[in-house]
Protein backbone atom coordinates (compact mmCIF):
# COMPACT_ATOMS: atom_id res chain seq x y z
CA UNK A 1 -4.25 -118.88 -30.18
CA UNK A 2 -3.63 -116.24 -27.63
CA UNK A 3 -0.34 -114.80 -26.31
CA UNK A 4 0.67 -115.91 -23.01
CA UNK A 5 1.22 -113.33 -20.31
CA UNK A 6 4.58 -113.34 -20.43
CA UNK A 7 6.28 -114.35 -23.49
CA UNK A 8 8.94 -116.90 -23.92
CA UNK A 9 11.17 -114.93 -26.88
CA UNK A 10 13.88 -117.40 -28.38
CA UNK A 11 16.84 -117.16 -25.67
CA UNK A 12 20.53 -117.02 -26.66
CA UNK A 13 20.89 -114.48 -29.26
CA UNK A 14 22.34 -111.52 -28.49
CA UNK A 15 19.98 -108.33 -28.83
CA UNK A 16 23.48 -105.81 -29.46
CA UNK A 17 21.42 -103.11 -28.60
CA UNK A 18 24.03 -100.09 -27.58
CA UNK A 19 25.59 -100.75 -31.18
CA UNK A 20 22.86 -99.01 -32.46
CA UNK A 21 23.24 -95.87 -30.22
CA UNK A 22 26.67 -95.78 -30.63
CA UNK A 23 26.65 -95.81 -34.37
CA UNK A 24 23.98 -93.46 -34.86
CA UNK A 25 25.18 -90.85 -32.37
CA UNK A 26 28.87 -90.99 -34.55
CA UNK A 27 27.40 -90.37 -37.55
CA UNK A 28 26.05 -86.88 -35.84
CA UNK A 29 29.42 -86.26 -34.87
CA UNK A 30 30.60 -86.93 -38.21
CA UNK A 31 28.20 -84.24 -39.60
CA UNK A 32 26.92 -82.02 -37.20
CA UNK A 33 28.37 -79.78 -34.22
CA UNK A 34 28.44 -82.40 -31.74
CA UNK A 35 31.36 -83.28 -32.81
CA UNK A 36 33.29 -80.00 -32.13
CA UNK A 37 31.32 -79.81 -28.93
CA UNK A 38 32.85 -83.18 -27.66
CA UNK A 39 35.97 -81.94 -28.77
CA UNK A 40 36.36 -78.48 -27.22
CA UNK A 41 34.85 -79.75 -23.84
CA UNK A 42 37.83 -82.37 -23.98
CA UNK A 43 40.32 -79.45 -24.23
CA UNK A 44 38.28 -76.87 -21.75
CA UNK A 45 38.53 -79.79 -18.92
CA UNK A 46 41.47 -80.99 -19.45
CA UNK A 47 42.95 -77.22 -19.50
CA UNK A 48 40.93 -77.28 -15.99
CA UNK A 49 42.27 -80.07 -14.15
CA UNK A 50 46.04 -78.99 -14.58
CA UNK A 51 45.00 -75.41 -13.57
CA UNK A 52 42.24 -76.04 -10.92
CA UNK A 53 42.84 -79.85 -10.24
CA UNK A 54 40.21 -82.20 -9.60
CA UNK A 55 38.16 -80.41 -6.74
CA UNK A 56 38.09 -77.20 -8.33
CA UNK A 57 37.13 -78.43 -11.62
CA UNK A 58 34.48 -81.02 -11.18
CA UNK A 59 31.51 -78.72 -10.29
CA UNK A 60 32.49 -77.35 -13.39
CA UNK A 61 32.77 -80.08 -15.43
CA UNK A 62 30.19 -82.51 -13.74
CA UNK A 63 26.73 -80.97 -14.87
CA UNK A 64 28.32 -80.32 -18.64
CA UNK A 65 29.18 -83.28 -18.83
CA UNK A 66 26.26 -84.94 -17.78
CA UNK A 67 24.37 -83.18 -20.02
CA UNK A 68 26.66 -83.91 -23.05
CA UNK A 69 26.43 -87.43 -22.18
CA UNK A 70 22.36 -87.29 -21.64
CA UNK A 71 22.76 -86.28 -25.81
CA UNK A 72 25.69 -88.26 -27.17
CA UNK A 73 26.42 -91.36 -25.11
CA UNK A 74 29.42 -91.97 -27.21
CA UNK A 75 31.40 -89.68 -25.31
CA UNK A 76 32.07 -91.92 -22.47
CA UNK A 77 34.95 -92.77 -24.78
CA UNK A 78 36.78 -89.77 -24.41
CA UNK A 79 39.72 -89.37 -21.89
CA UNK A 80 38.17 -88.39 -18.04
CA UNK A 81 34.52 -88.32 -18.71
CA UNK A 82 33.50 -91.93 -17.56
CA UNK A 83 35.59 -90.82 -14.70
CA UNK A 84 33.18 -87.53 -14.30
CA UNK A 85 30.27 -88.91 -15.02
CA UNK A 86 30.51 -91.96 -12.53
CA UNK A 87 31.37 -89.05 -10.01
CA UNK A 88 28.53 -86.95 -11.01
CA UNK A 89 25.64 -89.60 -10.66
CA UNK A 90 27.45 -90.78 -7.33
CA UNK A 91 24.33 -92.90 -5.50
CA UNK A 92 22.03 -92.49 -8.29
CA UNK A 93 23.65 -95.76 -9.64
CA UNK A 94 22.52 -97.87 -6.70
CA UNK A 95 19.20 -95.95 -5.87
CA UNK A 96 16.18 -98.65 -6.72
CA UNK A 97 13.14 -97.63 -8.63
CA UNK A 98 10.63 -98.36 -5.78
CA UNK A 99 9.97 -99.85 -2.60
CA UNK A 100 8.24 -103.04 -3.74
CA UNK A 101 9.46 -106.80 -4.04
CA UNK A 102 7.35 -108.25 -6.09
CA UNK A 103 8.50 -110.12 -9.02
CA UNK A 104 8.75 -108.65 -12.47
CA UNK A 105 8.99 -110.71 -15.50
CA UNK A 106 11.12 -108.67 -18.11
CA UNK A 107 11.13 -109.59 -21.65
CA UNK A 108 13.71 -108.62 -23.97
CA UNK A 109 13.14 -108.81 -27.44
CA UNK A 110 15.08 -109.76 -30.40
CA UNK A 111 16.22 -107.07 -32.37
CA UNK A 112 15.02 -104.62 -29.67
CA UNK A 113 16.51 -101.08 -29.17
CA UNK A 114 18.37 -99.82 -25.86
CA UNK A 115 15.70 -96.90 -26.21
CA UNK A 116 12.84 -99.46 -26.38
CA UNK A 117 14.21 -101.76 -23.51
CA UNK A 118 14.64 -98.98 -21.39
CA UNK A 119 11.01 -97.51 -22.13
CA UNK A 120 10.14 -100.48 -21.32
CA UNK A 121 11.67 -100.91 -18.13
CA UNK A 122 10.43 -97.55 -16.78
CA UNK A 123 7.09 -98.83 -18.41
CA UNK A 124 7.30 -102.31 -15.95
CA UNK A 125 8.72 -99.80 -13.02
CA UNK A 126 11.57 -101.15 -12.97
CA UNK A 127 13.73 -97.87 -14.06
CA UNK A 128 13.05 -94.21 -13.42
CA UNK A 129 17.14 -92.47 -13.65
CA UNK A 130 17.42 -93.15 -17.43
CA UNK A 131 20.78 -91.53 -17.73
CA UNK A 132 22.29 -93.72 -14.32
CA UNK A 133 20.77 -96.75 -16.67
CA UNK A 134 22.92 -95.70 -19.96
CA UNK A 135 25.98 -94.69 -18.02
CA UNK A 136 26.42 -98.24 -16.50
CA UNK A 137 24.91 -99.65 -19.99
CA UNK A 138 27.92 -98.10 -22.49
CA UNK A 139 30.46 -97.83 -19.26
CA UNK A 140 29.83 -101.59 -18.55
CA UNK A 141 29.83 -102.52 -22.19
CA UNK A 142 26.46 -104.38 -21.66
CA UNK A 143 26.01 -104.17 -25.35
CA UNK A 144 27.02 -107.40 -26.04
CA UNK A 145 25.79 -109.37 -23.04
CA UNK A 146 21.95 -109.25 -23.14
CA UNK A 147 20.09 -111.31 -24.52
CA UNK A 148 16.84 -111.49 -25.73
CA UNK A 149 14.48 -113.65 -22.48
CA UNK A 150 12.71 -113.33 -20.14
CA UNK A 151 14.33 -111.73 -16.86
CA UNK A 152 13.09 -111.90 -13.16
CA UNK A 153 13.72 -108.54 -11.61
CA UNK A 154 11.67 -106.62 -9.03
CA UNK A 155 11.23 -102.21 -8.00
CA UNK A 156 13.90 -102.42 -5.13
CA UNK A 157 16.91 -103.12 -7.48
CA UNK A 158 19.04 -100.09 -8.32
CA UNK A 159 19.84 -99.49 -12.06
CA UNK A 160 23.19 -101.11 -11.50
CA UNK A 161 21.56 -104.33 -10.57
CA UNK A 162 19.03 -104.45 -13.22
CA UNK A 163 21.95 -103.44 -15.73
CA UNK A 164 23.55 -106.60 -14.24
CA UNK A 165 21.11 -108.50 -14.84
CA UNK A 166 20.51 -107.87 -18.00
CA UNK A 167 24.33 -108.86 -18.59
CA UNK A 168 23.84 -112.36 -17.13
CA UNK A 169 21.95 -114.85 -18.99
CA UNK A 170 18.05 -114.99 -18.89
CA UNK A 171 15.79 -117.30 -17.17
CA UNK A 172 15.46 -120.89 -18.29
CA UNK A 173 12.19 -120.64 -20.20
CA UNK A 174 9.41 -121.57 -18.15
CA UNK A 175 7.12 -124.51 -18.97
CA UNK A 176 3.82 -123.99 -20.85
CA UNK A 177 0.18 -125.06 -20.51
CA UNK A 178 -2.35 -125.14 -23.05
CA UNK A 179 -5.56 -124.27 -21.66
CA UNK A 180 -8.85 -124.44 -24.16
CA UNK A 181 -12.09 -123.01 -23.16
CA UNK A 182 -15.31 -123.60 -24.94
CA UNK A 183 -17.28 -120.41 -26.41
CA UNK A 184 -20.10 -120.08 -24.26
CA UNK A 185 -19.41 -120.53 -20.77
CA UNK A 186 -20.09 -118.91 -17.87
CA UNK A 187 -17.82 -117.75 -14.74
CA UNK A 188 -18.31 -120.41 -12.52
CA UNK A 189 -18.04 -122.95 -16.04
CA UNK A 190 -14.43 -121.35 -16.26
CA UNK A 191 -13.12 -121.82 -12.88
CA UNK A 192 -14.01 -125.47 -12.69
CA UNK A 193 -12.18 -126.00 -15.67
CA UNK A 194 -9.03 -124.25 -14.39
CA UNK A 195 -9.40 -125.79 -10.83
CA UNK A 196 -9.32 -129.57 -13.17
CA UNK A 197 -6.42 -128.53 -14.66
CA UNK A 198 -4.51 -127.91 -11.74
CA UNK A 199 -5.63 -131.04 -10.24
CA UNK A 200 -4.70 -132.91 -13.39
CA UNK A 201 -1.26 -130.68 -14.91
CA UNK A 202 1.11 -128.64 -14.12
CA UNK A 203 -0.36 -125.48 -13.88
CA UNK A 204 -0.25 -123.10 -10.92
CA UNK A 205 -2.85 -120.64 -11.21
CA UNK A 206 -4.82 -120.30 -8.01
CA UNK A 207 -8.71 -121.17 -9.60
CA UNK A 208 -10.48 -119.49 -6.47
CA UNK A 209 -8.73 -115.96 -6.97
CA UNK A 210 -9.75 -115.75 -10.52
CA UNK A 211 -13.43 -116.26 -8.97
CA UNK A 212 -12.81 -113.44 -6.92
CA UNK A 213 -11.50 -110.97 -9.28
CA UNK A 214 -14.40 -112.09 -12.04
CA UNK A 215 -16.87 -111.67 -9.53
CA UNK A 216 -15.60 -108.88 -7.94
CA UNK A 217 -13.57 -107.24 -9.64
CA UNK A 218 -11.38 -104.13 -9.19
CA UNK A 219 -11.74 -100.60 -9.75
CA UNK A 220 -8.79 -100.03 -11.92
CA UNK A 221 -9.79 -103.01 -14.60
CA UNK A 222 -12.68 -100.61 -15.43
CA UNK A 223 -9.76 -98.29 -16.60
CA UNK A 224 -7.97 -100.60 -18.38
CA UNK A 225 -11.20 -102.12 -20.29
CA UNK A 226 -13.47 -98.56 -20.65
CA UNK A 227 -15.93 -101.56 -22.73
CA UNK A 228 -16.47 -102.79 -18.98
CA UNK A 229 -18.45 -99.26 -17.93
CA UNK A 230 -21.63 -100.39 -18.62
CA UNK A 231 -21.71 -103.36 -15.97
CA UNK A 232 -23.98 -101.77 -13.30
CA UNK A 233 -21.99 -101.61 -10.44
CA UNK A 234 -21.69 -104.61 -8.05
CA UNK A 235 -22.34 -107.01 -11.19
CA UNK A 236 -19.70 -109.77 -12.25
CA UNK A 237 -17.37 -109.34 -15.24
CA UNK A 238 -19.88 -112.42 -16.49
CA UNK A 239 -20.16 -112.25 -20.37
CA UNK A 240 -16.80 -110.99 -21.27
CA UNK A 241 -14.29 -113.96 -20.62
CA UNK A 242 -13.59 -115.24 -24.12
CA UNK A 243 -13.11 -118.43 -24.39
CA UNK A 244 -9.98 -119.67 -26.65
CA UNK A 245 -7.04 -121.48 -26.63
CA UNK A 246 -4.67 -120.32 -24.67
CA UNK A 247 -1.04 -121.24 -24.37
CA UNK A 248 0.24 -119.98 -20.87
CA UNK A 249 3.18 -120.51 -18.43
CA UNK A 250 2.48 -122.60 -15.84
CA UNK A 251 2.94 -120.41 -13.31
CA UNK A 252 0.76 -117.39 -14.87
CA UNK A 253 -1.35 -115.76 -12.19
CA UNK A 254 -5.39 -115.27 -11.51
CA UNK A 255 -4.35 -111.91 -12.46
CA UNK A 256 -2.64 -112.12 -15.65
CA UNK A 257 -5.47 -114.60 -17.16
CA UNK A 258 -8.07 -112.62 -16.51
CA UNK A 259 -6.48 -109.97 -18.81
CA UNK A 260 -5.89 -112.48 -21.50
CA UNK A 261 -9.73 -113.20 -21.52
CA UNK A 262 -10.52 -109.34 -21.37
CA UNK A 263 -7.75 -108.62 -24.10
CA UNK A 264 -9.18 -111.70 -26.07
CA UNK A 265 -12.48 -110.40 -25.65
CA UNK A 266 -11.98 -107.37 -27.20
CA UNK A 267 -10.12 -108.53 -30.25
CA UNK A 268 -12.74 -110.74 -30.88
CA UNK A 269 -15.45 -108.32 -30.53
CA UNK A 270 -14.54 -105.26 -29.09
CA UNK A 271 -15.51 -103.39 -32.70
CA UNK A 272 -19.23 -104.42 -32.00
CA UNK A 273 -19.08 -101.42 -28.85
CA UNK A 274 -19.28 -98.78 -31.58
CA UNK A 275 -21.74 -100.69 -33.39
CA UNK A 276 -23.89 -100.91 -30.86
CA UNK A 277 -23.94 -97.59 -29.90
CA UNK A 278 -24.69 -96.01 -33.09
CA UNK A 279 -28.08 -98.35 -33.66
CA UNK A 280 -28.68 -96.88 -29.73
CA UNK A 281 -28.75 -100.03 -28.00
CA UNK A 282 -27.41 -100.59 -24.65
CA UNK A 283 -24.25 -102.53 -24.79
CA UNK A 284 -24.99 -104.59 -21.75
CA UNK A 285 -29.07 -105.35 -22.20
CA UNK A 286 -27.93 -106.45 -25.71
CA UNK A 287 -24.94 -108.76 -24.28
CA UNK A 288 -27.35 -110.17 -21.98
CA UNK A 289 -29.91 -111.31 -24.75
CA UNK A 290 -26.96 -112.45 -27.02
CA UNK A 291 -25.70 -114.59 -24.11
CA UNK A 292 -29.07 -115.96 -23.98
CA UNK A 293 -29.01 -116.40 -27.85
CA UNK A 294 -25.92 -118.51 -26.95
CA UNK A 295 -27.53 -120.67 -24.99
CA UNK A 296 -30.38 -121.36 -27.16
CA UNK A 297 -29.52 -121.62 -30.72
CA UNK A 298 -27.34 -124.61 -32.19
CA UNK A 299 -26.52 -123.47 -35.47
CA UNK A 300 -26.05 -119.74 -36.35
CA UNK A 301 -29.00 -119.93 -38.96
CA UNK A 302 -31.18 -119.47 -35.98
CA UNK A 303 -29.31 -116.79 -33.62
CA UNK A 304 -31.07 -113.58 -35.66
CA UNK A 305 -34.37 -115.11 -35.36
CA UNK A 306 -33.76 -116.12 -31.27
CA UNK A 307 -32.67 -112.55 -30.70
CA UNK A 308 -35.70 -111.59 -32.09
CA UNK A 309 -37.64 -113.17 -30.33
CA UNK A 310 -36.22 -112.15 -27.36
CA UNK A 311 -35.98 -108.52 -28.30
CA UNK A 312 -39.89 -108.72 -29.20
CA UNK A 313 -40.53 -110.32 -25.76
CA UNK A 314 -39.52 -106.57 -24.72
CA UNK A 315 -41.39 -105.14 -26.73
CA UNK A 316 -44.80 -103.69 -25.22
CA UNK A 317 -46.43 -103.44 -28.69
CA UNK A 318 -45.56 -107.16 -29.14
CA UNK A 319 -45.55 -109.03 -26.10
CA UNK A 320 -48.78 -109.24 -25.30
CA UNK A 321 -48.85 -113.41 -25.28
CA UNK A 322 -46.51 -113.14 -22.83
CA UNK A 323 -46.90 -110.36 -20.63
CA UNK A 324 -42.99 -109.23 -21.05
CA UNK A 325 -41.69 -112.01 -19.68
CA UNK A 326 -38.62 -113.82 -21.19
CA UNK A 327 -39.57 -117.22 -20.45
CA UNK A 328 -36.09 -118.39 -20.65
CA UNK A 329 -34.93 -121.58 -19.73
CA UNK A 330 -31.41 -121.10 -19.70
CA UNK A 331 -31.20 -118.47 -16.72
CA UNK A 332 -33.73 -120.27 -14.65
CA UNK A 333 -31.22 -123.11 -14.92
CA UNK A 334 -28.31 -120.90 -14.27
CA UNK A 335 -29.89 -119.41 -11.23
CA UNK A 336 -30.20 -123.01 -9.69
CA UNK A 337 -26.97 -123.84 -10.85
CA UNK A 338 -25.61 -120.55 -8.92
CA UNK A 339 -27.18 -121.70 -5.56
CA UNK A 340 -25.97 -125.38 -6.13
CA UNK A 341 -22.25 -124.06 -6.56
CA UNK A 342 -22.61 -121.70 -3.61
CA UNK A 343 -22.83 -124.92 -1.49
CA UNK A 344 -20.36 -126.74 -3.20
CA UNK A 345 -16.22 -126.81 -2.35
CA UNK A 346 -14.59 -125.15 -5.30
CA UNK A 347 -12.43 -128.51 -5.65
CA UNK A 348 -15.74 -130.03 -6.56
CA UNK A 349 -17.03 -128.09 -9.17
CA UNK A 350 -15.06 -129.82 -11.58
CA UNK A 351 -17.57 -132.56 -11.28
CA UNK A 352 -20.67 -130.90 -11.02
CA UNK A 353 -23.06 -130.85 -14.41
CA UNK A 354 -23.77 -127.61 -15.41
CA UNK A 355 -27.07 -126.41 -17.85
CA UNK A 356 -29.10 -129.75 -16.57
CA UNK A 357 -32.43 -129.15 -15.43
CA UNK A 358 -32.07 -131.59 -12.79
CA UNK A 359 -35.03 -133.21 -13.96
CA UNK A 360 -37.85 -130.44 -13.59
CA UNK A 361 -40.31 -130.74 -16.24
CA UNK A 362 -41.92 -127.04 -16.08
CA UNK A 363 -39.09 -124.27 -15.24
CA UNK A 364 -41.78 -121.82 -14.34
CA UNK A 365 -42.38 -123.84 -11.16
CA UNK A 366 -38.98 -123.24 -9.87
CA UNK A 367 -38.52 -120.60 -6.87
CA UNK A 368 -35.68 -118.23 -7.06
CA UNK A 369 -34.78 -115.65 -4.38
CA UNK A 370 -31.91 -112.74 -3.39
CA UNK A 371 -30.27 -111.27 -6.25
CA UNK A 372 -30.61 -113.95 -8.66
CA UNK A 373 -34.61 -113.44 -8.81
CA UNK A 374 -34.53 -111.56 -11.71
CA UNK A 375 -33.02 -114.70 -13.68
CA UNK A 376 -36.52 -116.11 -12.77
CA UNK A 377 -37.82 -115.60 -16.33
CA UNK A 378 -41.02 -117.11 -16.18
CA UNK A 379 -41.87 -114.88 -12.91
CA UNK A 380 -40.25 -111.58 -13.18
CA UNK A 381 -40.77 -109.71 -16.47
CA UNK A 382 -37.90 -107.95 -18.08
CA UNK A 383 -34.35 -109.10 -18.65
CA UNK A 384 -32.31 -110.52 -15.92
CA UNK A 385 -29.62 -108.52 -14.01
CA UNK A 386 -26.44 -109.25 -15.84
CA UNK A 387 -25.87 -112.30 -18.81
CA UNK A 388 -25.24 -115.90 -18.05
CA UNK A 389 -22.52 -116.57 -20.63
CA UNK A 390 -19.84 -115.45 -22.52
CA UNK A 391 -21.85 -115.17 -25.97
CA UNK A 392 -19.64 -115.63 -29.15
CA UNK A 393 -19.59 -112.93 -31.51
CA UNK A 394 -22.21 -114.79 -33.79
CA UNK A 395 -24.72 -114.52 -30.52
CA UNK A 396 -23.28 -110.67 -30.27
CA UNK A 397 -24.05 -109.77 -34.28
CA UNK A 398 -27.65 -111.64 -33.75
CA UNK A 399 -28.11 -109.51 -31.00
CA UNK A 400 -27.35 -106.36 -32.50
CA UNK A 401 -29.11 -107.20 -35.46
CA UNK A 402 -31.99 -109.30 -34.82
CA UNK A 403 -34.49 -110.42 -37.04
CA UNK A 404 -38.03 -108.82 -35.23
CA UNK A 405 -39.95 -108.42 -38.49
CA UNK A 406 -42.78 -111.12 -37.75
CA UNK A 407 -42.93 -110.46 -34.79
CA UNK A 408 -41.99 -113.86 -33.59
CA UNK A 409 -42.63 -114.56 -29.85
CA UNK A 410 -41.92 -118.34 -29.52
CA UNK A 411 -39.70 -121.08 -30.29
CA UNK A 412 -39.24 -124.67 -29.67
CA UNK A 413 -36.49 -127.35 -30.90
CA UNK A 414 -37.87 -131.00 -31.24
CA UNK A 415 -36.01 -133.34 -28.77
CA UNK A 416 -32.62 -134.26 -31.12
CA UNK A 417 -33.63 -131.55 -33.38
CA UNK A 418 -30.63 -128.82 -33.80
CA UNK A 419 -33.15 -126.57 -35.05
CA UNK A 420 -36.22 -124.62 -33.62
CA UNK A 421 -39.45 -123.75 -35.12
CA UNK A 422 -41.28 -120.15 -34.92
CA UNK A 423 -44.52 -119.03 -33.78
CA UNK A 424 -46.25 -115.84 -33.10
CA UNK A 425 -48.84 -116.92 -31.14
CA UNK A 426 -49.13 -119.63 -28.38
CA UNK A 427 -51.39 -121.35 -30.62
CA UNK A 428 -49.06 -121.96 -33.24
CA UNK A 429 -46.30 -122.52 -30.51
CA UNK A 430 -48.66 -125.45 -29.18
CA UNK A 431 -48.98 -126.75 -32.74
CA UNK A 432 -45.15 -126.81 -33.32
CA UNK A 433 -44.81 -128.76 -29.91
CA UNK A 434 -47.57 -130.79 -30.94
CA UNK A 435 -45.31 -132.08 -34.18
CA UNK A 436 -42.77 -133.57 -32.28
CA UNK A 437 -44.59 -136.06 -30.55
């Protein structure tokens, strides 16, 4: 099961995370110079103040101090250097990170560190003065106030806000959906089932903006996912949306599940990249024959000898019976499929039947125009412009490592039959048909 985007960690137990710093830092003091360095600062200001007073002193005292404090937060504890400090960082305490509103949702971990909370908050941009954030943390005594949850937050609060509300208690946890998508679906597949579910549960997510970020998706996701490069550019992210089961928060963004599919994409086969790239394969041609694998084979005895076939289909020293063309069914029927959805409401895809043939008896009869010609298999030789499916792994592996040795060129599964039978030549294809009847 995947992670949701933002995880729910159990609420109510206190995380106790300035303890740590606290402790650690005395036992330098305990061992090491720090110690005497607290001490004689301590003497040098207060020897100071009664000579100088406070005006004279403090531009003095306020940038060693602050740097004292930026090493050993403990020695806020000492007599007048809370009092310098607060002094020194003056509206740096209620400066905000950024300019923007939107909402942030901060998790807090059990267990967690202050240094790994506050990483993580400059990580979320929610933080950029570290030491403003640890001066209100040990001043306030914050240690024992947060909790590990999930916090709402946003750029334009100041470190003294987001230190508040740390201290207060986290949100309530927010309800959960389980979504489950079959392997082997395609975009459009996807989105109807997500559109259901909001028609039929709780769940928030806004269907038609996951269309448009699949099908068009951003610059910057090409940065997060470098497996995405090879997609020709103006091509779908079609073929890597993993299906799963996914346990999300009701109100989880377009956003937010696309990356669960990408990030679930490449922990399910993100290794194979590599793979195919030392055999010298194009990672993309060989997605888009495993995604046709997909739709094909119906156990995983047969996916090698489908990918071979498909592979050999390529192959100019092979393909003679068919000229190069893939003769696919499958993207034929997604290519009418595609112009059938184009016409149709989103609200209705949930209804529409995807993968049926609509009754046409010979595929290779069908017209297809624009940019979804090339999905014309039994008219335009080659492979088509991008895959029609997420293939499974077991597609990918067949893909990668097909099995080409006879030089197979055909295949056909009996009506019922979950298996196909094998033929070099049309001949024997014909005489495999021929057994059925």
């Amino acid at each position: 099961m995947s992670e949701p985007a933002a995880r729910q960690p159990r609420s109510g137990q206190r995380v106790g995370i300035v303890e740590g710093w606290e402790v650690r830092r005395a036992r330098q003091r305990e061992t090491g110079p720090g110690a005497w360095k607290g001490v004689i600062f301590i003497v040098v200001a207060l020897g100071l103040l009664v000579v100088g007073g406070w005006i004279a002193a403090r531009p003095v005292l306020g940038p060693a101090v602050t740097g004292l404090f930026a090493e050993n937060p403990g020695i806020i504890r000492m007599p007048i250097v809370a009092d310098l400090l607060r002094a020194e960082l003056g509206d740096r305490l209620g400066t905000p990170a950024g300019s923007e509103d939107r909402e942030v949702r901060f998790v807090v971990d059990h267990g967690q560190s202050i240094d790994q909370v506050q990483e993580s908050l400059v990580d979320a941009g929610l933080l950029t003065d570290t030491l403003a954030f640890t001066y209100l943390v040990v001043s306030d005594r914050v240690d024992q106030l947060i909790e590990a949850g999930t916090y709402t937050m946003n750029q334009r609060m100041s470190p003294s806000e987001v230190v508040s509300r740390l201290a207060g208690d986290p949100d309530p946890p927010t309800p959960q959906v389980t979504l489950a998508l079959r392997p082997g679906l395609r975009i459009e597949q996807i989105v109807a089932y997500l559109e259901q579910q909001t028609q039929e549960t709780d769940l928030l997510l806004d269907a038609g903006e996951l269309y448009e970020l699949a099908t068009k998706p951003r610059a910057e996701i090409f940065d997060e996912y470098p497996f995405l490069r090879q997609i020709p550019k103006g091509n779908s992210l079609e073929g890597y949306l993993a299906g799963g089961v996914y346990a999300v928060p009701i109100d989880i963004n377009a956003d937010e599940f696309l990356h669960l599919l990408l990030q679930q994409w490449e922990e399910d086969s993100g290794d194979l990249v590599a793979q195919a790239r030392k055999k010298g394969l194009d990672l993309y041609d060989t997605l888009t024959i495993a995604s046709l694998v997909e739709r094909e084979a119906k156990v995983d005895a047969d996916r090698a000898r489908i990918a071979g076939v498909y592979w050999n289909r390529l192959d100019p020293k092979l393909n003679g019976a068919t000229g190069g063309l893939m003769q696919a069914d499958p993207t034929v029927v997604y290519a009418t499929d595609s112009v059938a959805l184009s016409d149709l409401a989103l609200d209705k895809w949930p209804g529409y039947h995807f993968w049926d043939t609509l009754g046409v008896v010979d595929l290779a009869t069908v017209n297809v125009s624009g940019a979804l010609r090339s999905h014309q298999t039994y008219q335009n030789p080659g492979l088509p412009s991008w895959p029609i499916a997420t293939p499974t792994r077991a597609s990918l592996e067949a893909a990668l490592d097909p099995n080409t040795t006879k030089g197979l060129l055909f295949f056909y599964a009996c009506p019922g039959s979950d298996t196909h039978s094998f033929a070099k030549t049309a001949t024997q294809h014909d005489r495999n048909i021929a057994k059925c009847q």
